[in-house]
Protein backbone atom coordinates (compact mmCIF):
# COMPACT_ATOMS: atom_id res chain seq x y z
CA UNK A 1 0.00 0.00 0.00
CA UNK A 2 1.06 3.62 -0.67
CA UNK A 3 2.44 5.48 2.41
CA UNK A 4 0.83 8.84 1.33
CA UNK A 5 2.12 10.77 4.64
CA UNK A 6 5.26 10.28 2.38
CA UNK A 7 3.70 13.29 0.86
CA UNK A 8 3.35 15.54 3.96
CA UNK A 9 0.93 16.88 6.16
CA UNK A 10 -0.35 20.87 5.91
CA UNK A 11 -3.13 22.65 8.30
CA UNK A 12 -6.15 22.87 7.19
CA UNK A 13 -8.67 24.94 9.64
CA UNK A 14 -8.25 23.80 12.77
CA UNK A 15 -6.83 20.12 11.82
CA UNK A 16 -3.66 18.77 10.43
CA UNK A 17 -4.35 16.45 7.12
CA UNK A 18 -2.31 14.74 4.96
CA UNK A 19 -1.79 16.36 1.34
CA UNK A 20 -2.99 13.92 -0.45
CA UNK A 21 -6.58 13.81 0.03
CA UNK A 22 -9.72 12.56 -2.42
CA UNK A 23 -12.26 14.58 -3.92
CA UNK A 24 -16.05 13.16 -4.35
CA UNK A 25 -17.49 14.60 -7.37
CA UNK A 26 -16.95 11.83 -9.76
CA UNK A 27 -19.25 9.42 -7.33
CA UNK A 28 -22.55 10.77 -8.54
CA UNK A 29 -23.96 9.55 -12.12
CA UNK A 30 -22.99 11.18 -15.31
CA UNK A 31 -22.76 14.64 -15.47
CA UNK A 32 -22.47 14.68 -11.52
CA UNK A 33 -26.16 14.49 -11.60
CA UNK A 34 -27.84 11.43 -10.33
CA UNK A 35 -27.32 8.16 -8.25
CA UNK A 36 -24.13 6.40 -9.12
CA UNK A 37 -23.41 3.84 -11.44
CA UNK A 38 -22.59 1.19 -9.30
CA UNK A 39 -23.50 2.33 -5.29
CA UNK A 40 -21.25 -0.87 -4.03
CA UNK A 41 -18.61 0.67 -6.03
CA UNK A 42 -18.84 4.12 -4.83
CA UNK A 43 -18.87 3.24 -1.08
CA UNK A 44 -15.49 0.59 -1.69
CA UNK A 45 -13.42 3.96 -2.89
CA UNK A 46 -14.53 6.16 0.05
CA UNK A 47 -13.82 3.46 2.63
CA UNK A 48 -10.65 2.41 0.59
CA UNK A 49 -9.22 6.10 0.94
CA UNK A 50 -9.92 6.23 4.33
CA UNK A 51 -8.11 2.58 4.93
CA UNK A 52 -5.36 4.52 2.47
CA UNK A 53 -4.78 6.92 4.79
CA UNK A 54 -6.78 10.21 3.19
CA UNK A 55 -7.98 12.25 6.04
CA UNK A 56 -9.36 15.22 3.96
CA UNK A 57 -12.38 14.97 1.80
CA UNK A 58 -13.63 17.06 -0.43
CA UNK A 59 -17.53 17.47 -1.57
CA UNK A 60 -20.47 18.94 -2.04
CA UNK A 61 -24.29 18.85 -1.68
CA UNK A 62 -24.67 20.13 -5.47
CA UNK A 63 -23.12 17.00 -6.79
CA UNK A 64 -26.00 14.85 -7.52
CA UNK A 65 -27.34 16.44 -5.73
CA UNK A 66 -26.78 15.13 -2.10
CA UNK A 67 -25.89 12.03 -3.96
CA UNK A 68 -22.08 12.31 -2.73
CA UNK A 69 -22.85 13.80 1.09
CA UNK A 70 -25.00 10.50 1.23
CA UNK A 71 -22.64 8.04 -0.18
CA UNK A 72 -19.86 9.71 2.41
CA UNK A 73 -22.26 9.25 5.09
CA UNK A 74 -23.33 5.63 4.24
CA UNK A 75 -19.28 4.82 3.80
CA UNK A 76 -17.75 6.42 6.43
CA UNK A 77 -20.05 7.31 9.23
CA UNK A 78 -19.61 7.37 12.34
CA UNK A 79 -16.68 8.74 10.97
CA UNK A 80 -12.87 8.79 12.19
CA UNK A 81 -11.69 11.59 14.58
CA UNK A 82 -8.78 12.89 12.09
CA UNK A 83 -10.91 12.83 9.33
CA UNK A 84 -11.93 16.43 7.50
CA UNK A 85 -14.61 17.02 5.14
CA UNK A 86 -14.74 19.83 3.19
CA UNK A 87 -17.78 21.09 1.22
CA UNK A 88 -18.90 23.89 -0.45
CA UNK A 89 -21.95 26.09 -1.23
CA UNK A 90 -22.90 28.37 -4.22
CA UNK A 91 -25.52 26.57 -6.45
CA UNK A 92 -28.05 24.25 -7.04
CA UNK A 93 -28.78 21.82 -9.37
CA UNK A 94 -32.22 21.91 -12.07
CA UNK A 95 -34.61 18.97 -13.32
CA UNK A 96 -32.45 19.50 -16.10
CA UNK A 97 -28.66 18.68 -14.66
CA UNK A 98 -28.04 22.41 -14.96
CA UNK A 99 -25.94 23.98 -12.50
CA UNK A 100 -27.31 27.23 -11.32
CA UNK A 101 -26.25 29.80 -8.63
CA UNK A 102 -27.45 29.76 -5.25
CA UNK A 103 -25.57 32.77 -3.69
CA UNK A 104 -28.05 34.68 -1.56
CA UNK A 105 -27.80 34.56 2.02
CA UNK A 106 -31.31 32.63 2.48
CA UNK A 107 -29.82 30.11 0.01
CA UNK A 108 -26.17 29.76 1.79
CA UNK A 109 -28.55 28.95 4.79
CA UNK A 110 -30.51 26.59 3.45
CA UNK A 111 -27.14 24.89 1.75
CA UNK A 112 -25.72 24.52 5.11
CA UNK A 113 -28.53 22.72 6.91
CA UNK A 114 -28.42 20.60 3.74
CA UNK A 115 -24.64 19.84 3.99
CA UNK A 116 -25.58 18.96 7.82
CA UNK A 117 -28.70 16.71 7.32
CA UNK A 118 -27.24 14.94 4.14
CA UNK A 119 -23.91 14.37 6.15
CA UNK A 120 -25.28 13.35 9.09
CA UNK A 121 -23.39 16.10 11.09
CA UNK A 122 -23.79 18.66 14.22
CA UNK A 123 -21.32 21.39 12.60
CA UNK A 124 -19.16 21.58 9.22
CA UNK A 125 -15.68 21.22 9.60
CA UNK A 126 -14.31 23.59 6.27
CA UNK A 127 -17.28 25.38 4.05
CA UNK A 128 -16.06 27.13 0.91
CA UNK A 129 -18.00 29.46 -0.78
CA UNK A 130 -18.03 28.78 -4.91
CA UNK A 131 -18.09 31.74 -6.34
CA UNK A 132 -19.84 31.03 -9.90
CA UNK A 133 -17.56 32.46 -12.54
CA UNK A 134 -17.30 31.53 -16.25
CA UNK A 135 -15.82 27.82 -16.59
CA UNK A 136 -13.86 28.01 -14.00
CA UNK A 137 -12.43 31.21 -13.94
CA UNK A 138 -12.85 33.50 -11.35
CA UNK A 139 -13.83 37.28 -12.29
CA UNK A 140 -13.66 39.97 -10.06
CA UNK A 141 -16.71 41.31 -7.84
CA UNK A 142 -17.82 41.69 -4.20
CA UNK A 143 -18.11 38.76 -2.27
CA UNK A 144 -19.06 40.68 1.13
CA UNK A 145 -22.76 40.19 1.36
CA UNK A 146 -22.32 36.05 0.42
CA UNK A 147 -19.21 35.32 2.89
CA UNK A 148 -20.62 37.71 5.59
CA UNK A 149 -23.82 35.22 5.82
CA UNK A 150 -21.41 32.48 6.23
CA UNK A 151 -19.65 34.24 8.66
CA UNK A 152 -22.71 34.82 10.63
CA UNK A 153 -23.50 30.57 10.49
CA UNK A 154 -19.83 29.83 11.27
CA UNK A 155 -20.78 32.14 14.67
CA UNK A 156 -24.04 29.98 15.42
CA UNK A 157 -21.68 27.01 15.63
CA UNK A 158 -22.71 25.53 12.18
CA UNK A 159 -19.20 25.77 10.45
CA UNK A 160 -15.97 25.87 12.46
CA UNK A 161 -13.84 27.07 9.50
CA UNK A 162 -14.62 29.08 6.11
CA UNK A 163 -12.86 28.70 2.54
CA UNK A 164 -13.27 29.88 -0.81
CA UNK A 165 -13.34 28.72 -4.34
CA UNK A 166 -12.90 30.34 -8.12
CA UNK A 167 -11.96 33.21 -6.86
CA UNK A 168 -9.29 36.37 -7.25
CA UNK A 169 -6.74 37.33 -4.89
CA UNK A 170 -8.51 40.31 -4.76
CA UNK A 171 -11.83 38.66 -3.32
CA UNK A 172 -9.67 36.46 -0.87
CA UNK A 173 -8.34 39.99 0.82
CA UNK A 174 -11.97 40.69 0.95
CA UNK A 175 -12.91 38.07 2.54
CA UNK A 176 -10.35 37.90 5.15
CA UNK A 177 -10.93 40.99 6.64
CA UNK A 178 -14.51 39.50 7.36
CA UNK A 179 -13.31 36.59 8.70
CA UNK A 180 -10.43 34.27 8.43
CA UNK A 181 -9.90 32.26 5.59
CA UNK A 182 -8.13 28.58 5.85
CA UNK A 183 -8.15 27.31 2.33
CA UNK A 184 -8.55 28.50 -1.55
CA UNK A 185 -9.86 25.99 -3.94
CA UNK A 186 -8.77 27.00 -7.86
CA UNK A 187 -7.89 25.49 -10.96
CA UNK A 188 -4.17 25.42 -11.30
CA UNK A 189 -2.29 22.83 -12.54
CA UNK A 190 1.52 22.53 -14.18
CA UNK A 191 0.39 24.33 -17.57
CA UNK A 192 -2.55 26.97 -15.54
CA UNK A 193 -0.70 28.69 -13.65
CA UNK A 194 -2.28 31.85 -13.17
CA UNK A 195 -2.30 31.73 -9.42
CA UNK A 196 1.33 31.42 -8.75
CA UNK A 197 1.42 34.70 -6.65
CA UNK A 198 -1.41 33.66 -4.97
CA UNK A 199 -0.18 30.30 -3.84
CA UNK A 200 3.03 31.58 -2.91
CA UNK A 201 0.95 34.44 -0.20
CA UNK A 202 -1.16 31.87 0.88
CA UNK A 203 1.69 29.74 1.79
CA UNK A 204 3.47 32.48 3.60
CA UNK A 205 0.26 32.49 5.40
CA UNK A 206 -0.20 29.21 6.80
CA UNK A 207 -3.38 28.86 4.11
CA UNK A 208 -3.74 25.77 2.19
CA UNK A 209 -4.20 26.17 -1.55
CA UNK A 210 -6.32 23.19 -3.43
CA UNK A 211 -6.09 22.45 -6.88
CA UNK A 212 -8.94 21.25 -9.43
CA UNK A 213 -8.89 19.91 -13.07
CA UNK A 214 -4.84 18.43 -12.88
CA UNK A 215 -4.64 17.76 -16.10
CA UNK A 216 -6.96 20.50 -16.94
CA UNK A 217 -6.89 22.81 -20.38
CA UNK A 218 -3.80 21.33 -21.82
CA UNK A 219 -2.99 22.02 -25.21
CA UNK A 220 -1.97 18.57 -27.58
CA UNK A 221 1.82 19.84 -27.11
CA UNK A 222 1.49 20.11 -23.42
CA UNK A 223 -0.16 16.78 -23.13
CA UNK A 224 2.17 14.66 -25.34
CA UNK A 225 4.81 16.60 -23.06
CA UNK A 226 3.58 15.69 -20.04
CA UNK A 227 3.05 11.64 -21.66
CA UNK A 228 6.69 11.44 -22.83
CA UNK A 229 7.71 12.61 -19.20
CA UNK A 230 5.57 10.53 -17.60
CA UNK A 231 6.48 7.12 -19.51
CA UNK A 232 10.35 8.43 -18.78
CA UNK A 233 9.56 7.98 -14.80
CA UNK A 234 7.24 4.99 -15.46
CA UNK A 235 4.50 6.75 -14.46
CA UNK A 236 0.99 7.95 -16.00
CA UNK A 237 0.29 11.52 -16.73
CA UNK A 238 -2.01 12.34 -14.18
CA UNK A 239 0.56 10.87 -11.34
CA UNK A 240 2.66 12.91 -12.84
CA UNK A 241 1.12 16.25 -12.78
CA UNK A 242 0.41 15.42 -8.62
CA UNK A 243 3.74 15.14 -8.08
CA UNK A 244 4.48 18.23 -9.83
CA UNK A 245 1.43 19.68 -7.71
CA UNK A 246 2.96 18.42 -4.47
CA UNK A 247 6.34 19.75 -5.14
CA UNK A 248 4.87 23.32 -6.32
CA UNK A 249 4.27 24.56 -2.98
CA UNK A 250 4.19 23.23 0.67
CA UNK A 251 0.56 24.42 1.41
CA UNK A 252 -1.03 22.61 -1.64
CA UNK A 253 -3.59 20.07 -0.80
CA UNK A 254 -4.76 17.42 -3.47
CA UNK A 255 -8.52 16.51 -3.94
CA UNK A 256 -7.95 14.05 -7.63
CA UNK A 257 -11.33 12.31 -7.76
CA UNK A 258 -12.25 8.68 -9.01
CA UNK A 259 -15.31 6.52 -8.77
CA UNK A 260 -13.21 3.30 -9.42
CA UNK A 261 -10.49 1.39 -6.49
CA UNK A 262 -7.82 1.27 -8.91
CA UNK A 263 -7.79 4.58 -10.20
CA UNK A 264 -7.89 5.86 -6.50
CA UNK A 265 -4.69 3.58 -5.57
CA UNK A 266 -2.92 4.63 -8.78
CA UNK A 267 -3.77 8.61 -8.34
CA UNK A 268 -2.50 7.62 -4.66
CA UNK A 269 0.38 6.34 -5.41
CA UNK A 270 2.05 9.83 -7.07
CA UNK A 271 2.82 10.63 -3.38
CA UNK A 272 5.74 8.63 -3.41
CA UNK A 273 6.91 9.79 -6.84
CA UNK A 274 10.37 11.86 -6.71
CA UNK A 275 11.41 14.41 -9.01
CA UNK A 276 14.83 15.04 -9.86
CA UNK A 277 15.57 18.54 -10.41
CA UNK A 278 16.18 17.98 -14.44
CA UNK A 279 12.77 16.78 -14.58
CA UNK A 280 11.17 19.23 -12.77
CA UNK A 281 12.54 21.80 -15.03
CA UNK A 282 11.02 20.63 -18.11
CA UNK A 283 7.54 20.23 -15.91
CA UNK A 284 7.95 24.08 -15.47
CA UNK A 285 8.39 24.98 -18.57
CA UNK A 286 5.53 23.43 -20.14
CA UNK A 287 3.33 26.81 -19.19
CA UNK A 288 4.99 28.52 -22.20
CA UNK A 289 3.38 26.91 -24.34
CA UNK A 290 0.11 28.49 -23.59
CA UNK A 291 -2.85 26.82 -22.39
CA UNK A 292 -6.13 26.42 -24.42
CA UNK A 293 -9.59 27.57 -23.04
CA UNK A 294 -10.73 23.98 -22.93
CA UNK A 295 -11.48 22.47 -19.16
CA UNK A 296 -12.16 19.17 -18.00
């Protein structure tokens, strides 16, 4: 079995996790919308990270929706002391799969005691605020009325800690001087690298930054790059670009998601993936290239 604390720990809130933890999108059906495929399935990989050491979840009651928060709860519960789950509020799903935005303070409310029923829990450990951008990319705008309503539920006792995700650095400022922030969920990833400042300031911070889409918006060039360095270290791709994740920055916190056993052992397994100094160099430089607009 991987030894993922080969990868480190970081803080995240008020807890210490490993940072290599497992994201739960990719359990709901197609589309993130809907029961799962196979249910049996679903519950093996969330009691197989756990067994694998993962301490940090990551989830939400949009995907399905409450499909995942179930399946978590079903897996895992009562669940272990060092274990953190980490959702996130912002929208709602339609009839139609269609994922719409849910950002006023009635509906951050009502998201929470969601996130508590479907979980089966008295308080929520991390709650980050999704800030509904275009595809994934954060654009700038207030966020004070929408994280000052969390605030106001993280002082009834329902959340202990507060996060954000698709934002600016601009709106993270913002939103510490309401209240403090412990984690930033973006896309960033070896060839998306606009929030390189931002990592860095989080890290001199103490703040954990948490990467989606890995292998997000590569271009062909960047992805047969990434394969021909890959197949040099006898490794995939998407191992690959987690170890170049976990070497970026001390603070960053995985989340890669998979609804299959293997796939979770294999995505596992880049903790324990070295890379020499020669081959992080050509990882770096793959940004140059320019990344396309395309997303996972």
């Amino acid at each position: 079995m991987t030894d993922i604390t080969s990868a480190g720990a970081f803080a995240l809130g008020g807890r210490t996790v490993n940072r290599m933890g497992y994201g739960a999108m990719q359990l709901a059906g197609p589309g993130v919308f809907g029961p799962p495929r196979d249910r049996d399935a679903a519950l093996a990989v969330l009691r197989e990270a756990v067994a694998s050491g993962v301490n940090h979840i990551d989830t939400s009651d949009f995907y399905g929706p409450h499909v995942t928060n179930q399946l978590i709860k079903e897996a895992l519960h009562p669940y272990p002391e060092d274990l953190v789950i980490v959702t996130k509020l912002g929208a709602v799903r339609g009839a139609d799969a269609s994922w719409n935005p849910a950002q006023s303070p009635a509906e951050l409310t009502q998201g929470v005691h969601d996130n508590l029923r479907n979980l089966g829990l008295d308080a929520l450990e991390v709650v980050n605020l999704r800030v509904m951008g275009a595809v994934h990319t954060p654009s700038e705008g207030s966020i004070e009325e929408r994280f000052t309503a969390l605030a106001e539920l993280q002082r009834q006792g329902l959340i202990r800690h507060l996060g954000l995700s698709n934002v600016t650095a601009a709106q993270v400022e913002e939103a510490r001087a309401i209240a403090p922030v412990v984690c930033v969920q973006n896309l960033y990833n070896v060839v998306h690298r606009d929030d390189d400042a931002l990592i860095d300031a989080l890290a001199a911070r103490g703040v954990a930054y948490v990467p989606f889409f890995p292998l997000g918006g590569f271009t062909p060039l960047q992805s047969a790059t990434l394969s021909d360095v890959a197949g040099r270290l006898g490794a995939t791709p998407m191992q690959t670009a987690l170890a170049w994740l976990l070497r970026r920055a001390p603070n960053v916190l995985l989340i890669p998601g998979t609804s299959s056993v293997g796939h979770l052992r294999e995505n596992l397994a880049a903790a324990e993936i070295v890379l020499s100094d020669e081959v992080l160099a050509e990882l770096n430089a793959m940004d140059r290239g320019g990344a396309s607009n395309e997303r996972d």
